[in-house]
C-alpha atoms as a PDB file:
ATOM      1  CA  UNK A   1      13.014 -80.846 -36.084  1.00  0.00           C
ATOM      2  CA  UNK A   2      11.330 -77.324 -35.651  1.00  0.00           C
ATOM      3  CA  UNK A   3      13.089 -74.256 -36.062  1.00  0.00           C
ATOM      4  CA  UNK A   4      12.346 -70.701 -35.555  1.00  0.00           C
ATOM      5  CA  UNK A   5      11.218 -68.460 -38.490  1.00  0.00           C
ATOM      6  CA  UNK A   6      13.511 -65.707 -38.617  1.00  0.00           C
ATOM      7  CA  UNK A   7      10.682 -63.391 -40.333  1.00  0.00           C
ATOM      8  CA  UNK A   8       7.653 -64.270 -38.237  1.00  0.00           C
ATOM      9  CA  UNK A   9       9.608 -66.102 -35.248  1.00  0.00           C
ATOM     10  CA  UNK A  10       6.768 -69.095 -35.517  1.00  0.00           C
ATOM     11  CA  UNK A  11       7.802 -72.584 -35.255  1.00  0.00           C
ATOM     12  CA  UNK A  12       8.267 -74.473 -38.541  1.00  0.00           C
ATOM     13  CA  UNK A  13       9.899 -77.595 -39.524  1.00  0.00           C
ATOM     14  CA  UNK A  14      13.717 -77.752 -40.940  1.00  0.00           C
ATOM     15  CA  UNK A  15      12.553 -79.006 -43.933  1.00  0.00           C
ATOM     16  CA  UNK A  16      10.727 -76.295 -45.093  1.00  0.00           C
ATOM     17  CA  UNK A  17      11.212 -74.810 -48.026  1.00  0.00           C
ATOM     18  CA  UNK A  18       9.585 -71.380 -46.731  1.00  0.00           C
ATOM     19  CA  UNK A  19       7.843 -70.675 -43.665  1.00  0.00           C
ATOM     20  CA  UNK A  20       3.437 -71.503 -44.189  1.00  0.00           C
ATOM     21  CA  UNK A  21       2.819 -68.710 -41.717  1.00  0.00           C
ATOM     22  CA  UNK A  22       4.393 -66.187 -43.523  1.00  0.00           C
ATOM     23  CA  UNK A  23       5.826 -67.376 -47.006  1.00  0.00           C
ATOM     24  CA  UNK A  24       9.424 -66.314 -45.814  1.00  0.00           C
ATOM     25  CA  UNK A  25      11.881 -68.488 -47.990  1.00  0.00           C
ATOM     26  CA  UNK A  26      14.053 -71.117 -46.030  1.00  0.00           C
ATOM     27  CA  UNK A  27      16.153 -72.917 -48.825  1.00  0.00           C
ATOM     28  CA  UNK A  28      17.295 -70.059 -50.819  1.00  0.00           C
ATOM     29  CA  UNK A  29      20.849 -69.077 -51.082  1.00  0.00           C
ATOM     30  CA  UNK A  30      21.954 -65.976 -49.315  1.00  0.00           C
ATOM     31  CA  UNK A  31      22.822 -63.922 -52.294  1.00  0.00           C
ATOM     32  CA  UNK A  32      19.349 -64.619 -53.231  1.00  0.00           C
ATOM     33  CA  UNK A  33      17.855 -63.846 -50.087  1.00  0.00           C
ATOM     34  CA  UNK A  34      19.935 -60.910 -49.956  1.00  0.00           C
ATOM     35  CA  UNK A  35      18.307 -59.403 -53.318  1.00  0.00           C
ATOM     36  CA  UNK A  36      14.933 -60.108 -52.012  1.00  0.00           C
ATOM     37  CA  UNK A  37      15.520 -58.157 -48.455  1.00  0.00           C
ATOM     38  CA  UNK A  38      16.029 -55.053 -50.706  1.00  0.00           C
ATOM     39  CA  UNK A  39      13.018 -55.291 -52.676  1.00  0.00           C
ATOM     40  CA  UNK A  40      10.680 -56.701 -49.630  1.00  0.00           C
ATOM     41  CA  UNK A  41      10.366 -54.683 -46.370  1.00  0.00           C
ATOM     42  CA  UNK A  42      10.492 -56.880 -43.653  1.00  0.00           C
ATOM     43  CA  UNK A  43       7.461 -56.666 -41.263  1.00  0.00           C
ATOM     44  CA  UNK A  44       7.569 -55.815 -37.689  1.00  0.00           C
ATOM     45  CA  UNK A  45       5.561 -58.668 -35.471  1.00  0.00           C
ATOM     46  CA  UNK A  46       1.814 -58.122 -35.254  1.00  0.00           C
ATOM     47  CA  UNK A  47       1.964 -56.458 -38.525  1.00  0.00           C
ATOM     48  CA  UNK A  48       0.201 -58.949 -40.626  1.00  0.00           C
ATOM     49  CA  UNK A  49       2.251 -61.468 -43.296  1.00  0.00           C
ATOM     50  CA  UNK A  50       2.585 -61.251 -47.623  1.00  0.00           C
ATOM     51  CA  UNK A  51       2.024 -64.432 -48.985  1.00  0.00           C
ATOM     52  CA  UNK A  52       3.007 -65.222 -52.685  1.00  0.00           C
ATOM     53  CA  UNK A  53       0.643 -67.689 -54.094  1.00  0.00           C
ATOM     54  CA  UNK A  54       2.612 -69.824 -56.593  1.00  0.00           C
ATOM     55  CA  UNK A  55       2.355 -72.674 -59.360  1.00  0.00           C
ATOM     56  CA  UNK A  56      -0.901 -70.880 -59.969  1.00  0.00           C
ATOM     57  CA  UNK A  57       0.123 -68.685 -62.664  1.00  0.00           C
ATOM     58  CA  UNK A  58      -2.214 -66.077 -60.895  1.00  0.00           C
ATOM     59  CA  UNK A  59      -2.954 -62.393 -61.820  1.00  0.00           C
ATOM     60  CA  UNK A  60      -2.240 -61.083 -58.308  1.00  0.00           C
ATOM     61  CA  UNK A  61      -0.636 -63.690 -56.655  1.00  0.00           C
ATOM     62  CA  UNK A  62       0.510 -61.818 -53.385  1.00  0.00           C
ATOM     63  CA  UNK A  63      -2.167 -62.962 -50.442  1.00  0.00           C
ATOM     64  CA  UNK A  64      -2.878 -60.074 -47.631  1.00  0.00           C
ATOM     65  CA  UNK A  65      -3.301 -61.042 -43.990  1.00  0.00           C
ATOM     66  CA  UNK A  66      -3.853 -58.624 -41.251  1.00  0.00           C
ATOM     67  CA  UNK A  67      -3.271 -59.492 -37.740  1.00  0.00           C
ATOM     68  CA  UNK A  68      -6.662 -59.236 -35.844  1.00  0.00           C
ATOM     69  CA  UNK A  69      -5.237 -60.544 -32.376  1.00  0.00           C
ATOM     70  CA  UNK A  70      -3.318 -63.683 -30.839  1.00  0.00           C
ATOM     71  CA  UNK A  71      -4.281 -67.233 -28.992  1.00  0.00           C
ATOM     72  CA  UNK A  72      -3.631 -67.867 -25.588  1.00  0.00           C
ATOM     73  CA  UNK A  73      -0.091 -69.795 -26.870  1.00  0.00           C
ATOM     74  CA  UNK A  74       0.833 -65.795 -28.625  1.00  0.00           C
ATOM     75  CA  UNK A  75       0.223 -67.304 -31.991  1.00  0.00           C
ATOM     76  CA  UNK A  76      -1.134 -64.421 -34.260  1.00  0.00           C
ATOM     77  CA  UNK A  77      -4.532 -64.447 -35.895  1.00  0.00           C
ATOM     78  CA  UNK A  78      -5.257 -63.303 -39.368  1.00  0.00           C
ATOM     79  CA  UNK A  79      -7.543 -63.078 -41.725  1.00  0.00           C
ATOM     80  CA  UNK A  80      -8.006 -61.278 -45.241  1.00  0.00           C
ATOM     81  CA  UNK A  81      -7.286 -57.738 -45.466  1.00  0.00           C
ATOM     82  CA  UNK A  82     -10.419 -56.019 -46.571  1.00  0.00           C
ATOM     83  CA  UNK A  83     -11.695 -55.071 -49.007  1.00  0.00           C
ATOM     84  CA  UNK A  84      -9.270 -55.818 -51.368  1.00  0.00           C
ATOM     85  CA  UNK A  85      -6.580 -58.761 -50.124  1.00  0.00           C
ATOM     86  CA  UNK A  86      -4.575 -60.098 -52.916  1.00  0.00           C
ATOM     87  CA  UNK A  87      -1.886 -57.527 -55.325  1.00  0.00           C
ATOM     88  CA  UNK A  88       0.223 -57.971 -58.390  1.00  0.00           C
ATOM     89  CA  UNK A  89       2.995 -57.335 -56.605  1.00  0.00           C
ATOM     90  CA  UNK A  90       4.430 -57.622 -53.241  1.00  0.00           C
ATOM     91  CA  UNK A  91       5.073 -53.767 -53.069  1.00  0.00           C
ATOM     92  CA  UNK A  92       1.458 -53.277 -53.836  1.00  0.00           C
ATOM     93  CA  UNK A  93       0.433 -55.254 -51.020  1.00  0.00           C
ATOM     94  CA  UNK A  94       3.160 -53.458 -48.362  1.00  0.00           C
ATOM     95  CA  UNK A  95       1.513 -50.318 -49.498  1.00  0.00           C
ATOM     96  CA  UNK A  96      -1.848 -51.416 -48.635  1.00  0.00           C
ATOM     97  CA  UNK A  97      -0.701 -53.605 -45.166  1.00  0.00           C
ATOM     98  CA  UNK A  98       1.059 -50.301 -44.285  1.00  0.00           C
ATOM     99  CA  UNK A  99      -2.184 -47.923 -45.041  1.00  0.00           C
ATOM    100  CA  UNK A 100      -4.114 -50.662 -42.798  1.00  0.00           C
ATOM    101  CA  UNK A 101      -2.302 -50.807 -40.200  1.00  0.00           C
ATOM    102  CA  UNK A 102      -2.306 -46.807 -39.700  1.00  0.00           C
ATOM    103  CA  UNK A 103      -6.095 -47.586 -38.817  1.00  0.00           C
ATOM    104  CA  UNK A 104      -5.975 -51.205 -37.464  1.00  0.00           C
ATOM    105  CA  UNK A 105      -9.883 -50.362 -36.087  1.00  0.00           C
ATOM    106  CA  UNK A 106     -10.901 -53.754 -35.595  1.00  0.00           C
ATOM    107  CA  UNK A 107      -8.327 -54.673 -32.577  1.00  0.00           C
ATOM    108  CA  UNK A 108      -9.957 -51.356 -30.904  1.00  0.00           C
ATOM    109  CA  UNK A 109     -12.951 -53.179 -29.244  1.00  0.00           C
ATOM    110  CA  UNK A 110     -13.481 -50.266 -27.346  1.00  0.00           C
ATOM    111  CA  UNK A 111     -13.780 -48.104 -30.180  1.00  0.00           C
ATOM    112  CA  UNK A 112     -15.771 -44.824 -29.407  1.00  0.00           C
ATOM    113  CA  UNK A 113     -18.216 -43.220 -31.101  1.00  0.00           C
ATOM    114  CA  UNK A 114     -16.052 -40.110 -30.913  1.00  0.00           C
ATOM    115  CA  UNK A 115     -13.785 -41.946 -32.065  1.00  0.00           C
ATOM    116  CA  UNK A 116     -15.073 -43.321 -35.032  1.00  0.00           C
ATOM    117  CA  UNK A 117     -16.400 -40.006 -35.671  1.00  0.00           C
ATOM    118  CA  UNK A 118     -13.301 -38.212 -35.931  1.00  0.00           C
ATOM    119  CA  UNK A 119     -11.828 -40.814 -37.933  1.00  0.00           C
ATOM    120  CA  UNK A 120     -14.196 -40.775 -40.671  1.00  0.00           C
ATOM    121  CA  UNK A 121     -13.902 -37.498 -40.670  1.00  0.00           C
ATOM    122  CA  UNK A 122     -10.640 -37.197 -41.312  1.00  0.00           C
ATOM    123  CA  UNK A 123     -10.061 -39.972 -43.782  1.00  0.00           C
ATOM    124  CA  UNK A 124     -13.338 -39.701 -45.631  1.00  0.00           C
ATOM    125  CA  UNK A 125     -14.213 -35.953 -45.737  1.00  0.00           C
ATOM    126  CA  UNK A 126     -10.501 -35.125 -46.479  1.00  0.00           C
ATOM    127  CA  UNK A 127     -11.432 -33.786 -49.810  1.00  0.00           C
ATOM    128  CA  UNK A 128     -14.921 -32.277 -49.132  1.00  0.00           C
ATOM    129  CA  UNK A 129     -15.539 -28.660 -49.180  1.00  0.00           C
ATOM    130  CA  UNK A 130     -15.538 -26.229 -46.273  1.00  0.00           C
ATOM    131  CA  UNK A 131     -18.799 -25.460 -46.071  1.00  0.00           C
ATOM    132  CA  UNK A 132     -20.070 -29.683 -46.020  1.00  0.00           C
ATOM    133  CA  UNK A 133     -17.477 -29.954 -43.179  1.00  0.00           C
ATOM    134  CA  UNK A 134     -18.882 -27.307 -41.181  1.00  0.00           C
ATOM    135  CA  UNK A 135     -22.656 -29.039 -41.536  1.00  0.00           C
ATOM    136  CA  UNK A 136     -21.619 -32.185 -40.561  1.00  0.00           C
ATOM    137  CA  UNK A 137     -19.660 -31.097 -37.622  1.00  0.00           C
ATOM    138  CA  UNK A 138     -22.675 -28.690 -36.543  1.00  0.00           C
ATOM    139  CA  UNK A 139     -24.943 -31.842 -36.843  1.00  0.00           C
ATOM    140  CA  UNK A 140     -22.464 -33.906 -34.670  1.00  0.00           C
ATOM    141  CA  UNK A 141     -22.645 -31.120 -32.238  1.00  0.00           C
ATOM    142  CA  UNK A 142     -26.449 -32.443 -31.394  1.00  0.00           C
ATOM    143  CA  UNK A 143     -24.869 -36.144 -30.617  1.00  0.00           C
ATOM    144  CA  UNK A 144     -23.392 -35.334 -26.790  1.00  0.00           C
ATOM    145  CA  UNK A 145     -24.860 -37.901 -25.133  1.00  0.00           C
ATOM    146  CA  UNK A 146     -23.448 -40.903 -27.240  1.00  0.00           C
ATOM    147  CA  UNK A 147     -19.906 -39.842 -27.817  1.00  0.00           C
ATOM    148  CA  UNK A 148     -18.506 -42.037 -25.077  1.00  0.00           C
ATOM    149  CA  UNK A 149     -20.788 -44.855 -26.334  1.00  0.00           C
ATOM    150  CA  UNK A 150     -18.553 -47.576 -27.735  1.00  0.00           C
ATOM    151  CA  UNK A 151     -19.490 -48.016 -31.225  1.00  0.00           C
ATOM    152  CA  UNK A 152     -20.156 -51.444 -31.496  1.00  0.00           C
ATOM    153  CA  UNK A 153     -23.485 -50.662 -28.700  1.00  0.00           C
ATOM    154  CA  UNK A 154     -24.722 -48.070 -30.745  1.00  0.00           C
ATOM    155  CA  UNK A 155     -28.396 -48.764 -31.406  1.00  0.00           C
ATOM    156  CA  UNK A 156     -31.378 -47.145 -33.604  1.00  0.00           C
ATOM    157  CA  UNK A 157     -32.800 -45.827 -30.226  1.00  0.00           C
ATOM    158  CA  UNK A 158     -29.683 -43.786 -29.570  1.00  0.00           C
ATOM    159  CA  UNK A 159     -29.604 -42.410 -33.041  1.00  0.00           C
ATOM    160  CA  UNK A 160     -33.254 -41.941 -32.959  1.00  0.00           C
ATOM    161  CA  UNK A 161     -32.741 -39.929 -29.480  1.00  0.00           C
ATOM    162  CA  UNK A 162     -29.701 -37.816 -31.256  1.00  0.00           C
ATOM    163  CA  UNK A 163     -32.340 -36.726 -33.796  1.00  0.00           C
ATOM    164  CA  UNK A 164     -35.426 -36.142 -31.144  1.00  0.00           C
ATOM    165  CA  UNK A 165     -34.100 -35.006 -28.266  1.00  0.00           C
ATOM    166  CA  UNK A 166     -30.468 -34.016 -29.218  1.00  0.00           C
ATOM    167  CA  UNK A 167     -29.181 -30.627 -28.078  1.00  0.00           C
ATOM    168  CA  UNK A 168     -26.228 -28.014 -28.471  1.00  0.00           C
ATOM    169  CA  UNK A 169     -25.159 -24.839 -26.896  1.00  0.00           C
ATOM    170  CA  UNK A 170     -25.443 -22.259 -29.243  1.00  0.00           C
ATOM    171  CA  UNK A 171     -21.852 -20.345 -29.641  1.00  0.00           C
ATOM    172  CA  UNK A 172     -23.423 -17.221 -31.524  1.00  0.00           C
ATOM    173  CA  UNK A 173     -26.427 -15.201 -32.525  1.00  0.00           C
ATOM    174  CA  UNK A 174     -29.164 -14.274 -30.008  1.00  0.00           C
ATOM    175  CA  UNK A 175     -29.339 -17.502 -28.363  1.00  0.00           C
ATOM    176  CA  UNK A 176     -25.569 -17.179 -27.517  1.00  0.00           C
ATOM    177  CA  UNK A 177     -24.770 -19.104 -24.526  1.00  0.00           C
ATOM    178  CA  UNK A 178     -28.235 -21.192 -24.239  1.00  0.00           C
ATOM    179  CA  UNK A 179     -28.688 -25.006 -25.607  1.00  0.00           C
ATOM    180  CA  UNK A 180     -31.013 -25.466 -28.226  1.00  0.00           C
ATOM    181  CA  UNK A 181     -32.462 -28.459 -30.521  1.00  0.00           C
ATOM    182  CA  UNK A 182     -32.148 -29.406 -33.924  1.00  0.00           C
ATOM    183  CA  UNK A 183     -34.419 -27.986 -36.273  1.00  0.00           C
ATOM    184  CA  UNK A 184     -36.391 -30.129 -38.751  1.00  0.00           C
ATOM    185  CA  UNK A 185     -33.729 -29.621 -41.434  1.00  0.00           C
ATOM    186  CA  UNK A 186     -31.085 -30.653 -39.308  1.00  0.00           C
ATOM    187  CA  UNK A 187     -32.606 -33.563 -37.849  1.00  0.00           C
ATOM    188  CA  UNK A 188     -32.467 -34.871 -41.794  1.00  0.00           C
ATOM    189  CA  UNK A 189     -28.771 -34.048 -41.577  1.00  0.00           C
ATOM    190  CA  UNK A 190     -28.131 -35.558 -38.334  1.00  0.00           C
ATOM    191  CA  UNK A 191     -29.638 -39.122 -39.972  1.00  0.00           C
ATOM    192  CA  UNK A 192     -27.802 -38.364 -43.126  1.00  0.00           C
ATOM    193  CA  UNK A 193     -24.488 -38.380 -40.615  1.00  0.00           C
ATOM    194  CA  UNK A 194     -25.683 -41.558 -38.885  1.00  0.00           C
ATOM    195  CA  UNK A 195     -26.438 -43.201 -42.444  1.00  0.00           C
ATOM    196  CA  UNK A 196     -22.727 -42.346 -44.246  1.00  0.00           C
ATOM    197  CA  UNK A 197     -20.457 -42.717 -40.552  1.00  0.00           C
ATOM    198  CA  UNK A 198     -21.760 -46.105 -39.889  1.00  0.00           C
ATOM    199  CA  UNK A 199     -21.843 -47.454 -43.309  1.00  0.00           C
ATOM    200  CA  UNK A 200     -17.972 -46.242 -43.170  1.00  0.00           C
ATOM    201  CA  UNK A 201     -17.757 -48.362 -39.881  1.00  0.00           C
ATOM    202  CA  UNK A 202     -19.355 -51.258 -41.544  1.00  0.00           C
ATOM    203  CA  UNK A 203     -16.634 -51.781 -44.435  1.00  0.00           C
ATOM    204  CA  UNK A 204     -14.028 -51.629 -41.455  1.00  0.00           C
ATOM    205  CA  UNK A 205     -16.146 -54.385 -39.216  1.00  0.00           C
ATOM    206  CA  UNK A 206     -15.941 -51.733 -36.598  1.00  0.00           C
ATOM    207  CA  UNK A 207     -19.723 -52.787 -36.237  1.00  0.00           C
ATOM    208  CA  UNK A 208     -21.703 -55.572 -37.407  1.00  0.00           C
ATOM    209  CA  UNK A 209     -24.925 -53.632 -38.833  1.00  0.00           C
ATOM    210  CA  UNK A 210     -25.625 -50.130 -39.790  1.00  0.00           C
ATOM    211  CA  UNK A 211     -28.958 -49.698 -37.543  1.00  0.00           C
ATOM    212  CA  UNK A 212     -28.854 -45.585 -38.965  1.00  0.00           C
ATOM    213  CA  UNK A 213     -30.542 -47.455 -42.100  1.00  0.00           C
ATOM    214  CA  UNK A 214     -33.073 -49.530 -40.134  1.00  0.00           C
ATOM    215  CA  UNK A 215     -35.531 -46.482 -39.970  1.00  0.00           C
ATOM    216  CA  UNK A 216     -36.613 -43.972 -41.952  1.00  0.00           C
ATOM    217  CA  UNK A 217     -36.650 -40.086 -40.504  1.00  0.00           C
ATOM    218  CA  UNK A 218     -40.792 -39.559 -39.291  1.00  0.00           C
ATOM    219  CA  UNK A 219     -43.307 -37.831 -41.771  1.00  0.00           C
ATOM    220  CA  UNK A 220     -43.778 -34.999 -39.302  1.00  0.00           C
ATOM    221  CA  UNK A 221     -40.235 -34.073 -40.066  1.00  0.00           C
ATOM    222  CA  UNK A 222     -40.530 -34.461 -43.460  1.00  0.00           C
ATOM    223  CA  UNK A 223     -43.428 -32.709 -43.686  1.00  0.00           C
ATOM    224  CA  UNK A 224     -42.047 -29.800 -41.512  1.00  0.00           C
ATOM    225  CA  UNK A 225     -38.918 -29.377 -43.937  1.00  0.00           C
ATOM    226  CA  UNK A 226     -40.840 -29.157 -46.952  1.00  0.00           C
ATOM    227  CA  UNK A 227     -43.185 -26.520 -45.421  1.00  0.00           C
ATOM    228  CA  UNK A 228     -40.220 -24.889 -44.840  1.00  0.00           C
ATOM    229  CA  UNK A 229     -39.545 -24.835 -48.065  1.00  0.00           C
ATOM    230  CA  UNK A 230     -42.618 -23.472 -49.660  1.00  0.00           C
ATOM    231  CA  UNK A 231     -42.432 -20.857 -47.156  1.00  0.00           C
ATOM    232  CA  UNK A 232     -38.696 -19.806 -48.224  1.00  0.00           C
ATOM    233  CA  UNK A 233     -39.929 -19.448 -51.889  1.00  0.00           C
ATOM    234  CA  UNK A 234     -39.295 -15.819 -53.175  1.00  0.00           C
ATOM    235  CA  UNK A 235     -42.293 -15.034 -55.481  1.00  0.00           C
ATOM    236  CA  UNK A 236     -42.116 -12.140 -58.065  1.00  0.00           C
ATOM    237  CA  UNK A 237     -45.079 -10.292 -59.985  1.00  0.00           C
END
C-alpha cells in the first residue's frame, strides 16, 4: 500500500522505514521524531531534500540534492548540489541548501546577461575595493548591446563586438554628453570582465562553456597598451 510522505508529499510504500525521496523517517516513535523536528528544519516543497547516508560509517554522511525542475507527473528533479554536496552534519547541509537556493540560477533559463552581471557582482566583488568596482562597472558600461542577451546565447562574437565596437556615453569631462569607445586599455579590461563573469557562470551551469577564454585579445591591442606605456614613463636626468 502507498502512502503519502508527510515531508516531501511523494508516494512511498507503508513499509518503509523512511521515505527514498527524501530520507524522512517513517518507523520512528513520535518522541523521537519529535527531537529530530527541533534539530532539522523542515523544507518547503521545491526546496531540494537532506539525505543521511548510513551503515557507511562515512565522514560526511548527509547527501545534498537541489531541485532543478519537475516531470510532467510534478515529481521533482534533483541532482547534486554543486560544488560541494555531501556535510558532516545535517545543519551544515541546511546552511548550504539555504545559501543555494537564494540563487537557484539554473531553473532561470532565461537568465540575462544583465542579470548574471549584477549577480556576480554582488556576490563575488562583495569584498573588493572601491576603486576595482568602479573599473569593472565602467568596462560593463561598453557591453549595451548584449545586456538583454540571455546568457546561455552569449557567443565569442558578441564579446569580441563588446571589445571592438562597444560604446558608452560619456557622463563627464569634455566629451560630456557624447558616446565614445573603449580605449586599448579598456578593451583588456572589458575581456578581463568577460574572462572572470563567465567562469563565475560556469561553476553555477548558468552556461555550458566560457567562450570569453576561447580567444585571446588581438596584438594590435596589445601592442597599443604597451606603447602606451612607454609613453607614460616619467624620465629624470
Amino acid at each position: 500500500m502507498l502512502i503519502k510522505c508527510p515531508e516531501c508529499e511523494l508516494q512511498v510504500s507503508d513499509k518503509a522505514v523512511s521515505c527514498p525521496h527524501c530520507g524522512y523517517p517513517l518507523k520512528e516513535p513520535t518522541k523521537n521524531k519529535r527531537r529530530c523536528s527541533s534539530k532539522r528544519m523542515k523544507l518547503p516543497n521545491g526546496f531540494g531534500r537532506i539525505t543521511e547516508i548510513k551503515g557507511r560509517n562515512l565522514r560526511k554522511p548527509f547527501r545534498v540534492m537541489v531541485t532543478i525542475g519537475k516531470t510532467q507527473t510534478g515529481r521533482p528533479v534533483g541532482r547534486l548540489l554543486k560544488p560541494q554536496a555531501y556535510f558532516s552534519t545535517y545543519n551544515e547541509a541546511y546552511e548550504a541548501l539555504v545559501e543555494y537556493n537564494k540563487n537557484p540560477y539554473d531553473l532561470d533559463d532565461d537568465l540575462t546577461m544583465s542579470d548574471l552581471y549584477s549577480r556576480w557582482f554582488d556576490n563575488e566583488l562583495a569584498n573588493s575595493s572601491d576603486a576595482y568596482r568602479r573599473t569593472v562597472s565602467s568596462s560593463w558600461a561598453y557591453c549595451s548591446e548584449i545586456y538583454n542577451m540571455r546568457a546561455k546565447d552569449l557567443r565569442a562574437r558578441h564579446i569580441k563586438g563588446c571589445i571592438e565596437h562597444g560604446t558608452r556615453l560619456e557622463t563627464r569631462g569634455k566629451n560630456k554628453g557624447k558616446l565614445v569607445t573603449p580605449s586599448a586599455g579598456t578593451k583588456t579590461k572589458i575581456k578581463s570582465l568577460f574572462n572572470v563573469m563567465l567562469d563565475y557562470a560556469l561553476e553555477y551551469e548558468i552556461v555550458d562553456r566560457n567562450y570569453a577564454r576561447t580567444f585571446e585579445i588581438s596584438s594590435d591591442v596589445i601592442q597599443e597598451v604597451e606603447k602606451n606605456k612607454r609613453q607614460h614613463i616619467n624620465f629624470t636626468d
